[in-house]
C-alpha atoms as a PDB file:
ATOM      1  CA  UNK A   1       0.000   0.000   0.000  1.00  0.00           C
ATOM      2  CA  UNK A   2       3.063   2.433   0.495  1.00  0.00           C
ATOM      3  CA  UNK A   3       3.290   2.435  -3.079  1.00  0.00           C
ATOM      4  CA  UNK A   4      -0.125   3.240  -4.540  1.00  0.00           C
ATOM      5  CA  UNK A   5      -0.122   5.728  -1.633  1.00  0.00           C
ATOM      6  CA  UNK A   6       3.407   7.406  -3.412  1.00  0.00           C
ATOM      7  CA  UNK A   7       1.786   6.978  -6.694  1.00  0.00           C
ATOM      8  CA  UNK A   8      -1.456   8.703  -5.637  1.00  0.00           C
ATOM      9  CA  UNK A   9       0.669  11.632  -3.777  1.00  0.00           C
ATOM     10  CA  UNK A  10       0.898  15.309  -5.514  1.00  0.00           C
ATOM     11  CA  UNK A  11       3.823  16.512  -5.885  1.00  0.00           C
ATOM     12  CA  UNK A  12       4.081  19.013  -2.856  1.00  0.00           C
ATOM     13  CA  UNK A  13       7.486  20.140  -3.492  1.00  0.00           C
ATOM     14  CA  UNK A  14       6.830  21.116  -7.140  1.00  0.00           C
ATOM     15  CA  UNK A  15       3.847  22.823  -5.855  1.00  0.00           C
ATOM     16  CA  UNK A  16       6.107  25.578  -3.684  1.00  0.00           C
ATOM     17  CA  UNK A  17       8.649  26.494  -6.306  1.00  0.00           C
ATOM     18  CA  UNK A  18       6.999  29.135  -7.975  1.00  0.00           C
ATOM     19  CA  UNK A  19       7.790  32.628  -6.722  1.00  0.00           C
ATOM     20  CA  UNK A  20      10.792  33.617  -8.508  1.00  0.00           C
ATOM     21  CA  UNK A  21       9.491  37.534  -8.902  1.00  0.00           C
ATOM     22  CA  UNK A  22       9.857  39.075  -5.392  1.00  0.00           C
ATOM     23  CA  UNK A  23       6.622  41.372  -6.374  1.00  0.00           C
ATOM     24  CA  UNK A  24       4.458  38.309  -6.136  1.00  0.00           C
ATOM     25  CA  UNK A  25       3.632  38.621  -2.646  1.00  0.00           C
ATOM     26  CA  UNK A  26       0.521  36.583  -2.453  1.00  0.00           C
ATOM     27  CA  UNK A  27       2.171  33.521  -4.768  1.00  0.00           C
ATOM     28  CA  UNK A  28       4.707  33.427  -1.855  1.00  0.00           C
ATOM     29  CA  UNK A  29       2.201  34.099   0.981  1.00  0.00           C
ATOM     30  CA  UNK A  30       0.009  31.049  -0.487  1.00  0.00           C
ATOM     31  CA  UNK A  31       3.934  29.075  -0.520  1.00  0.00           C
ATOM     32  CA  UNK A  32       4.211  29.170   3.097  1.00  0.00           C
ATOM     33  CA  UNK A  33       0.943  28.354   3.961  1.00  0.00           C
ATOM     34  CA  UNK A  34       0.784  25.491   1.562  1.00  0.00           C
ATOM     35  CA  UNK A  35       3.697  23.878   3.861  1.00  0.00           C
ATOM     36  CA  UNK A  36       1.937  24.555   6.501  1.00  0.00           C
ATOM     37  CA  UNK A  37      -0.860  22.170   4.698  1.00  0.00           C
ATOM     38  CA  UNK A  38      -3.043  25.066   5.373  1.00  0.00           C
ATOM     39  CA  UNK A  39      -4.876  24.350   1.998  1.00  0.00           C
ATOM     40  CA  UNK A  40      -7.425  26.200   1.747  1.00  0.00           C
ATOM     41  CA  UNK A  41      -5.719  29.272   2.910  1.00  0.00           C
ATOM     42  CA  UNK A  42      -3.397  28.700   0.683  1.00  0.00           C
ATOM     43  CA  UNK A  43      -5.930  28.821  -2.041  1.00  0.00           C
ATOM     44  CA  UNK A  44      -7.025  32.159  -1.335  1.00  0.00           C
ATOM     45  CA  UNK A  45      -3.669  33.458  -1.735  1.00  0.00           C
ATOM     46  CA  UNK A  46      -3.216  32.011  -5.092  1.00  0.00           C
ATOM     47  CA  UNK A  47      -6.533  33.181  -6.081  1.00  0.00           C
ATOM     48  CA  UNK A  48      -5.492  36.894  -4.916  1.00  0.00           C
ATOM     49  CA  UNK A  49      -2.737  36.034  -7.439  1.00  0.00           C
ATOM     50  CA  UNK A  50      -4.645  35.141 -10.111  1.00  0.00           C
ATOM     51  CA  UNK A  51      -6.587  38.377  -9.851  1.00  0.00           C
ATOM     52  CA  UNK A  52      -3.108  40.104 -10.474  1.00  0.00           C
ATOM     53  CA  UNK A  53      -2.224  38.466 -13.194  1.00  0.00           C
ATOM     54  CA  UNK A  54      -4.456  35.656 -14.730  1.00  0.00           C
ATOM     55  CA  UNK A  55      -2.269  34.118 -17.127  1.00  0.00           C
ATOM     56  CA  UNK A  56       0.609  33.820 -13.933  1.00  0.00           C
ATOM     57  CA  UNK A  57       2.166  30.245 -14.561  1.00  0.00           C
ATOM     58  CA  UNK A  58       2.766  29.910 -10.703  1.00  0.00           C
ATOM     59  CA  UNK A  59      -0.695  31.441  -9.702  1.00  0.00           C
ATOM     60  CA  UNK A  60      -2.436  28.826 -11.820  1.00  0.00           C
ATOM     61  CA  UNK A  61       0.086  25.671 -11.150  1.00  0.00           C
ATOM     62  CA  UNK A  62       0.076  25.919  -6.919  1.00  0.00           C
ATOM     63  CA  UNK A  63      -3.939  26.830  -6.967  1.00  0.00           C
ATOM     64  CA  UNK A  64      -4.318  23.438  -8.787  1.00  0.00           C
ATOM     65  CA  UNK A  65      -2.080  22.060  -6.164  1.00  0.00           C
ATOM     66  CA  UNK A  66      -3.898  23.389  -3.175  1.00  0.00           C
ATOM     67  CA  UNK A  67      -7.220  22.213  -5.297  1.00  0.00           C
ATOM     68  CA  UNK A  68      -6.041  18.332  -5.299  1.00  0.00           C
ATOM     69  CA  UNK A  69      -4.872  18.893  -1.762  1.00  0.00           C
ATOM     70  CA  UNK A  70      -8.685  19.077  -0.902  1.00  0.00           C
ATOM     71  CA  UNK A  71      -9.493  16.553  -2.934  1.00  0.00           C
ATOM     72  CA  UNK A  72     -11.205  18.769  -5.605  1.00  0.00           C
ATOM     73  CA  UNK A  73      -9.909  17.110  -8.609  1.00  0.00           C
ATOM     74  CA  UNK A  74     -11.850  18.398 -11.153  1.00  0.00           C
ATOM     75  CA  UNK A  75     -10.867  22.421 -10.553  1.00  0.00           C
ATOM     76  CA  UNK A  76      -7.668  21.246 -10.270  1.00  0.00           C
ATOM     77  CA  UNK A  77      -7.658  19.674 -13.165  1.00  0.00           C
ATOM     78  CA  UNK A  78      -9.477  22.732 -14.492  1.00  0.00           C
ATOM     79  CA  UNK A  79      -6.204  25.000 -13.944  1.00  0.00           C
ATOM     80  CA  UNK A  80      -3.604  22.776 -15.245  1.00  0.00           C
ATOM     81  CA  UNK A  81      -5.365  22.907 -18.456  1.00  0.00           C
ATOM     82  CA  UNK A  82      -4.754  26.746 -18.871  1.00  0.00           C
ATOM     83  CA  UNK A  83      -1.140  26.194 -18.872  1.00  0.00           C
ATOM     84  CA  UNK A  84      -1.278  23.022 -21.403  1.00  0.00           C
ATOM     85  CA  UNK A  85       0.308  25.288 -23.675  1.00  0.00           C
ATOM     86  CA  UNK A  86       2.861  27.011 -21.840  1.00  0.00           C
ATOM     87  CA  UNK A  87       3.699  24.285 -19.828  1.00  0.00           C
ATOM     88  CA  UNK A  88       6.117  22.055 -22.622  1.00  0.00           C
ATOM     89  CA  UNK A  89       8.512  25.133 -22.451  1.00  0.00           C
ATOM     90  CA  UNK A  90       9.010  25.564 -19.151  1.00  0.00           C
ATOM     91  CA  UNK A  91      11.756  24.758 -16.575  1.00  0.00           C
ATOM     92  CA  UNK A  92       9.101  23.043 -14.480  1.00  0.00           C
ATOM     93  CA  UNK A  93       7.459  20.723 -17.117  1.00  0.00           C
ATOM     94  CA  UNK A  94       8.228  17.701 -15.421  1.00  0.00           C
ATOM     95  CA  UNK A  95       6.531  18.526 -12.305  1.00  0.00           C
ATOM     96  CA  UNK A  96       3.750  19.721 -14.387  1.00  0.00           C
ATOM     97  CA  UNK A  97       3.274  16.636 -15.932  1.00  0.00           C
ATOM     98  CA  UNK A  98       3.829  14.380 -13.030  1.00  0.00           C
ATOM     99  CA  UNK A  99       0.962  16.599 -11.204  1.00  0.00           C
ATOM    100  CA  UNK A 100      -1.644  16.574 -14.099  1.00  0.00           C
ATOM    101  CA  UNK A 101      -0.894  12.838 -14.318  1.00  0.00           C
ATOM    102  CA  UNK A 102      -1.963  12.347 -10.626  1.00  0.00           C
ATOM    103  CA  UNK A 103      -5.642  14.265 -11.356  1.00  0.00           C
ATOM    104  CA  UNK A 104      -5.969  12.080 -14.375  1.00  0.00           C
ATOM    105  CA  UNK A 105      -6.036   9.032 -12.204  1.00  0.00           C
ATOM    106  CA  UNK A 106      -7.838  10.713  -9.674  1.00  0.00           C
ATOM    107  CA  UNK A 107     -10.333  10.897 -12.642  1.00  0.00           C
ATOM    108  CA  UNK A 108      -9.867   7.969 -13.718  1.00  0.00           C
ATOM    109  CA  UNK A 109      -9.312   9.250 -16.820  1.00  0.00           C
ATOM    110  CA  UNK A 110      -5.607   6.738 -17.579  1.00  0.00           C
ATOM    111  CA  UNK A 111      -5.245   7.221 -21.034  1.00  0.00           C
ATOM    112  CA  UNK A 112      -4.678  10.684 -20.660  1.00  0.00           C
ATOM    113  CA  UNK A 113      -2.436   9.760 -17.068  1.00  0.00           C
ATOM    114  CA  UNK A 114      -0.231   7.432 -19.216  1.00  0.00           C
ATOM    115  CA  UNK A 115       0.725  10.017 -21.962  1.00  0.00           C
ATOM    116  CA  UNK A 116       0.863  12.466 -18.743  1.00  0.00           C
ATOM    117  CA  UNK A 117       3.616  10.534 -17.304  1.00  0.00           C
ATOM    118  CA  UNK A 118       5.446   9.450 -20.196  1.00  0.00           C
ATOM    119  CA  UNK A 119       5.805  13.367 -20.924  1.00  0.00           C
ATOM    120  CA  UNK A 120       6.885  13.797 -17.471  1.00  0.00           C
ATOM    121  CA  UNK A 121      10.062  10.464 -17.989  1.00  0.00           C
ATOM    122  CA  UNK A 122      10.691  12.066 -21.214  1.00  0.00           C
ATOM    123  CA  UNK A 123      11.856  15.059 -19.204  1.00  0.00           C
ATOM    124  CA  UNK A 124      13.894  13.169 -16.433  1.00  0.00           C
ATOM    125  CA  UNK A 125      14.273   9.159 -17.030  1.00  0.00           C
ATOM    126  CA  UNK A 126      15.611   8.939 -13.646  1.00  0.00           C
ATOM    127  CA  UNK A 127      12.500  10.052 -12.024  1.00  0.00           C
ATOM    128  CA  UNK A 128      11.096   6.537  -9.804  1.00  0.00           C
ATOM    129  CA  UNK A 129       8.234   7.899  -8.902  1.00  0.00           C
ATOM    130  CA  UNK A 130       7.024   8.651 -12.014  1.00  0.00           C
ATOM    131  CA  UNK A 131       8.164   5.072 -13.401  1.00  0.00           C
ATOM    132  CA  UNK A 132       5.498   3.735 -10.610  1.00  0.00           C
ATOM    133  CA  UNK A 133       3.385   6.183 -11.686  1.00  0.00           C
ATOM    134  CA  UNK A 134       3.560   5.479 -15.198  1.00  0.00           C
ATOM    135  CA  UNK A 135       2.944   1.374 -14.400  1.00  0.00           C
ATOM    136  CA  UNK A 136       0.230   1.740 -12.789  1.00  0.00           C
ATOM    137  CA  UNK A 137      -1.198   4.171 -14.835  1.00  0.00           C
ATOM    138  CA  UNK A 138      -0.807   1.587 -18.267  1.00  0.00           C
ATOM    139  CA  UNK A 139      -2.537  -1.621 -15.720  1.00  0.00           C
ATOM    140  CA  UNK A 140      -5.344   0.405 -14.692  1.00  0.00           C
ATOM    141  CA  UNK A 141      -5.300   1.522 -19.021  1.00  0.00           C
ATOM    142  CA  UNK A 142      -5.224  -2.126 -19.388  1.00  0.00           C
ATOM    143  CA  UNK A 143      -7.873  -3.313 -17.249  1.00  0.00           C
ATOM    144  CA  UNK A 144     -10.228  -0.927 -18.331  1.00  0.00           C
ATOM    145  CA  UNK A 145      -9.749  -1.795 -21.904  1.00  0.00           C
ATOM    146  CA  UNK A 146     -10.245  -5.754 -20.741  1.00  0.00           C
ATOM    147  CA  UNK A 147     -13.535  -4.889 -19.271  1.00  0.00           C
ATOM    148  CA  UNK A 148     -12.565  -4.537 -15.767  1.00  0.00           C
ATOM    149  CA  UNK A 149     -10.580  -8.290 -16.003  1.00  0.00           C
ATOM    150  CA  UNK A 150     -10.865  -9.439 -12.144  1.00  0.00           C
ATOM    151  CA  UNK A 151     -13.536  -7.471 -11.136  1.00  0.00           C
ATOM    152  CA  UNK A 152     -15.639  -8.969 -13.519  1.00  0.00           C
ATOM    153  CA  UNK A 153     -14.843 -12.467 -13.092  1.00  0.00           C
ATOM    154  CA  UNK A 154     -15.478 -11.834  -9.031  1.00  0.00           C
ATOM    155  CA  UNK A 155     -18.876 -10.769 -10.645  1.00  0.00           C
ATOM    156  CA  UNK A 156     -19.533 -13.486 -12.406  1.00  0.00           C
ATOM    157  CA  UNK A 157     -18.603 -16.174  -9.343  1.00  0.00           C
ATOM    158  CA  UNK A 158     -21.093 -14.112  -7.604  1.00  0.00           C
ATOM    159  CA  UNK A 159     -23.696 -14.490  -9.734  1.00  0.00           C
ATOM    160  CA  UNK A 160     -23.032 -17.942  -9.985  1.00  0.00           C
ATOM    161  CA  UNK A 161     -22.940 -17.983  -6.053  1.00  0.00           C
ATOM    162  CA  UNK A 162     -26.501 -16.986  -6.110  1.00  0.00           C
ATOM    163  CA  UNK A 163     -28.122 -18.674  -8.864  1.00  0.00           C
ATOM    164  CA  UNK A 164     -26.558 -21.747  -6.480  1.00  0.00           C
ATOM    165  CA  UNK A 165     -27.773 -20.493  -3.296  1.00  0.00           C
ATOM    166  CA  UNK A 166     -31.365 -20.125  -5.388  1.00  0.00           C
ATOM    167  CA  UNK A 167     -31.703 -23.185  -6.963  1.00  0.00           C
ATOM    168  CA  UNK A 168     -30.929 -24.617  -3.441  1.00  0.00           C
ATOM    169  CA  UNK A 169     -33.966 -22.048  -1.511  1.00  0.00           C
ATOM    170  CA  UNK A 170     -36.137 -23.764  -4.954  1.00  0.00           C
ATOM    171  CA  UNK A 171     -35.445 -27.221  -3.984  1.00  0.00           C
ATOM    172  CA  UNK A 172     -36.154 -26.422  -0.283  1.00  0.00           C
ATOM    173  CA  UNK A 173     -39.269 -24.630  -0.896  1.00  0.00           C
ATOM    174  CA  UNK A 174     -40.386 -27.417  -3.476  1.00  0.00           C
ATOM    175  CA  UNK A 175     -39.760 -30.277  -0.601  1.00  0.00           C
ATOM    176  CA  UNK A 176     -41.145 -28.348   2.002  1.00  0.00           C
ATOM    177  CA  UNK A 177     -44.612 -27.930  -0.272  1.00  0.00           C
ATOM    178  CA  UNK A 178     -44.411 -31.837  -1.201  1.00  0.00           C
ATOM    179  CA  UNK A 179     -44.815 -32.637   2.419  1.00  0.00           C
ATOM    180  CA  UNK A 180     -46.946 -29.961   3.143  1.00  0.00           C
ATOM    181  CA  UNK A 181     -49.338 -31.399   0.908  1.00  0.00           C
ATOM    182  CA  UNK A 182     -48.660 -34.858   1.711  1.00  0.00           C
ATOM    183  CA  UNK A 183     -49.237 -33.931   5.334  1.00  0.00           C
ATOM    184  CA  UNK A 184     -52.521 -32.592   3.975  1.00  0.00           C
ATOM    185  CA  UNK A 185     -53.609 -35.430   2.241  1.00  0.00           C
ATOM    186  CA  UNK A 186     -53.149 -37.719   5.695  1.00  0.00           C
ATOM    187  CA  UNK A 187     -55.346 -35.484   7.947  1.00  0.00           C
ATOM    188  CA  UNK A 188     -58.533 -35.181   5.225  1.00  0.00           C
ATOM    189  CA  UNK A 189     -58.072 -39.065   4.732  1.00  0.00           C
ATOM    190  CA  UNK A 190     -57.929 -39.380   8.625  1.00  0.00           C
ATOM    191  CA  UNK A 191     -61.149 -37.107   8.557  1.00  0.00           C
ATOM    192  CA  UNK A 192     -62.474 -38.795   6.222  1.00  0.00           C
ATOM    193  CA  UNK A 193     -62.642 -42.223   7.784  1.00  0.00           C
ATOM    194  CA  UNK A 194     -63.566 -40.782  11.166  1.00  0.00           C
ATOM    195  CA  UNK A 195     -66.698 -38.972   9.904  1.00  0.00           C
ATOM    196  CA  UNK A 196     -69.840 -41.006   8.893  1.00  0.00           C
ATOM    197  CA  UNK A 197     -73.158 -40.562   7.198  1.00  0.00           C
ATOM    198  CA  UNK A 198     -76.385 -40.173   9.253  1.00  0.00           C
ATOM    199  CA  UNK A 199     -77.731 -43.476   8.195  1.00  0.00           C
ATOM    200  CA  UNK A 200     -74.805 -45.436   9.886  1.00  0.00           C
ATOM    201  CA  UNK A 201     -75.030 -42.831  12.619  1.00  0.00           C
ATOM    202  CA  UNK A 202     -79.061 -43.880  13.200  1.00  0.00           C
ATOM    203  CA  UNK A 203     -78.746 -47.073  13.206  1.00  0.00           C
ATOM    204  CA  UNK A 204     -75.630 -47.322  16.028  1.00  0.00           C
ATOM    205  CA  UNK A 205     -78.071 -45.512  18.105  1.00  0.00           C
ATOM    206  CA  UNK A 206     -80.769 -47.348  17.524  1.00  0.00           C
ATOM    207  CA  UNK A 207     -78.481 -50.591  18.343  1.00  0.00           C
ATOM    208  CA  UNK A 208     -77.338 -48.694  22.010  1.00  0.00           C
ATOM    209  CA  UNK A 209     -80.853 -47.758  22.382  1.00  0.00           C
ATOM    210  CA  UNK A 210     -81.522 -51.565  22.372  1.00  0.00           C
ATOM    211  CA  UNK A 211     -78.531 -52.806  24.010  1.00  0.00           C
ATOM    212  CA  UNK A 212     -79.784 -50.759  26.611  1.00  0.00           C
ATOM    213  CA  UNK A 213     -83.301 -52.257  26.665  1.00  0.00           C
ATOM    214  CA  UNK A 214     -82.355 -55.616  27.111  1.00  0.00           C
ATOM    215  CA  UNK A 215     -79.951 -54.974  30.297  1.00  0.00           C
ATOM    216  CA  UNK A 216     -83.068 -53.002  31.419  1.00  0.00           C
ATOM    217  CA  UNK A 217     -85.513 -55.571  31.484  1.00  0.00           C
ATOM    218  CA  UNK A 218     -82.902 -58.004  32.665  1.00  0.00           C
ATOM    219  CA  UNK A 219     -82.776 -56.522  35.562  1.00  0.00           C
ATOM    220  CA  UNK A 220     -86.367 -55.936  36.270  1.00  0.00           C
ATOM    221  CA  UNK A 221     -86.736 -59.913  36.256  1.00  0.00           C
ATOM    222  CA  UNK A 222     -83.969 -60.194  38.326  1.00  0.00           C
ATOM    223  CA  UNK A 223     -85.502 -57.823  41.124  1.00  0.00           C
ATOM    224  CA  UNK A 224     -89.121 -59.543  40.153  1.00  0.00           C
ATOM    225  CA  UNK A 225     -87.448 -63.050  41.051  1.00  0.00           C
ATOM    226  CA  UNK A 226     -85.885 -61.593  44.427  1.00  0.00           C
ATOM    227  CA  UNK A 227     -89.378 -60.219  45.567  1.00  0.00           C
ATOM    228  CA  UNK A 228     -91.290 -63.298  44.821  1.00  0.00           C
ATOM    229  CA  UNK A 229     -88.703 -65.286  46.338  1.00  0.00           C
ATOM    230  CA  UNK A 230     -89.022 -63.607  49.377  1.00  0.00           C
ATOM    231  CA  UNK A 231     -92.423 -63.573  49.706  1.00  0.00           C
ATOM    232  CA  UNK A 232     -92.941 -67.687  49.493  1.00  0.00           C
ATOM    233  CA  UNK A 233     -90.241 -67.278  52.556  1.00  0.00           C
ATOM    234  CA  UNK A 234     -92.119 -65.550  54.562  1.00  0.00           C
ATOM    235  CA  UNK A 235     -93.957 -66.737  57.301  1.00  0.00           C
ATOM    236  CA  UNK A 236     -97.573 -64.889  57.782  1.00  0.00           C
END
């Protein structure tokens, strides 16, 4: 991560360099305050600057730096591009280069970041930072060209992650309805056999009805017996 955190870093010392006219007060005021990382301040100085003198190479070049500093890419970006043609002839271009390279990717614009920092090695081979800048600048290039390469196939196994995990929840659901329904088919056959018409209903009363009858008069002849038989005992 220390790299793509050196790759991604603006080039802070380029950023101070430009206040070779001693007149330029505010260019030089925003300087200070810019290593103080007092950004925005900073900005307000260049901006006083820029009121001075619009076209000022060092007005415009350390505003954009303050800019990216607060992560405002796009006015940074903004204006670099009013010294695009100024900026090939100047003692600086390198750093020039290097910077608008770093708002390209912050972009993500990379086309324009590789030919960004290929102008910047053209200008000092030697330069590391710009080599790692310049790599990673062409594999990003690369990968967006490819369709996104990785990303995409991490898509796609999570797609087919899900259509798994779904076809699975389907087979669930469609086992869990089978015995659902199976279930169902037990209880109304259960029901079923333990309901019965009224005709088979009549005639098991009529059968207790007579059941009872019988054990009725049973026992009236039993008590008639014991009377009688007690009555031929008895002595008058």
């Amino acid at each position: 991560m220390k790299k793509l955190l050196l790759i991604f870093a603006f080039a802070a010392i380029s950023a101070c360099v430009f206040a070779q006219n001693p007149d330029k007060r505010e260019v030089r005021d925003g300087n200070r305050k810019f290593r103080k990382e007092n950004y925005k301040e900073a900005e307000i100085s260049y901006r006083k600057a820029l009121v001075k003198d619009s076209a000022s190479f060092a007005g415009n070049y350390n505003l954009a730096s303050s800019l990216y500093k607060q992560n405002d890419f796009e006015s940074a970006g903004e204006y670099l591009g009013k010294l695009k043609d100024t900026a090939p002839l100047n003692a600086r271009a390198q750093d020039y280069y290097f910077n608008k390279g770093n708002v390209d990717l912050q972009k993500k614009d990379y086309a324009s970041a590789v030919e960004d920092f290929k102008q910047s090695l053209l200008r000092n081979p030697s330069d590391l930072e710009a080599k790692e800048s310049y790599t990673y600048a062409k594999m990003m290039l690369k990968n967006e060209q490819n369709g996104g390469g990785g990303q995409n196939q991490d898509q796609n196994q999570d797609q087919d992650q899900n259509q798994d995990q779904n076809q699975d929840q389907n087979q669930d659901q469609n086992q869990n309805q089978e015995q659902n329904q199976n279930q169902n088919k037990n209880q109304e056959q259960n029901q079923n056999q333990s309901q019965i018409s009224p005709q088979q209903a009549q005639q098991l009363l009529q059968a207790i009805q007579a059941k009872e009858k019988d054990t009725q008069d049973k026992v009236k002849k039993e008590k008639a017996a014991a009377l009688n038989s007690r009555q031929k005992d008895k002595n008058w």
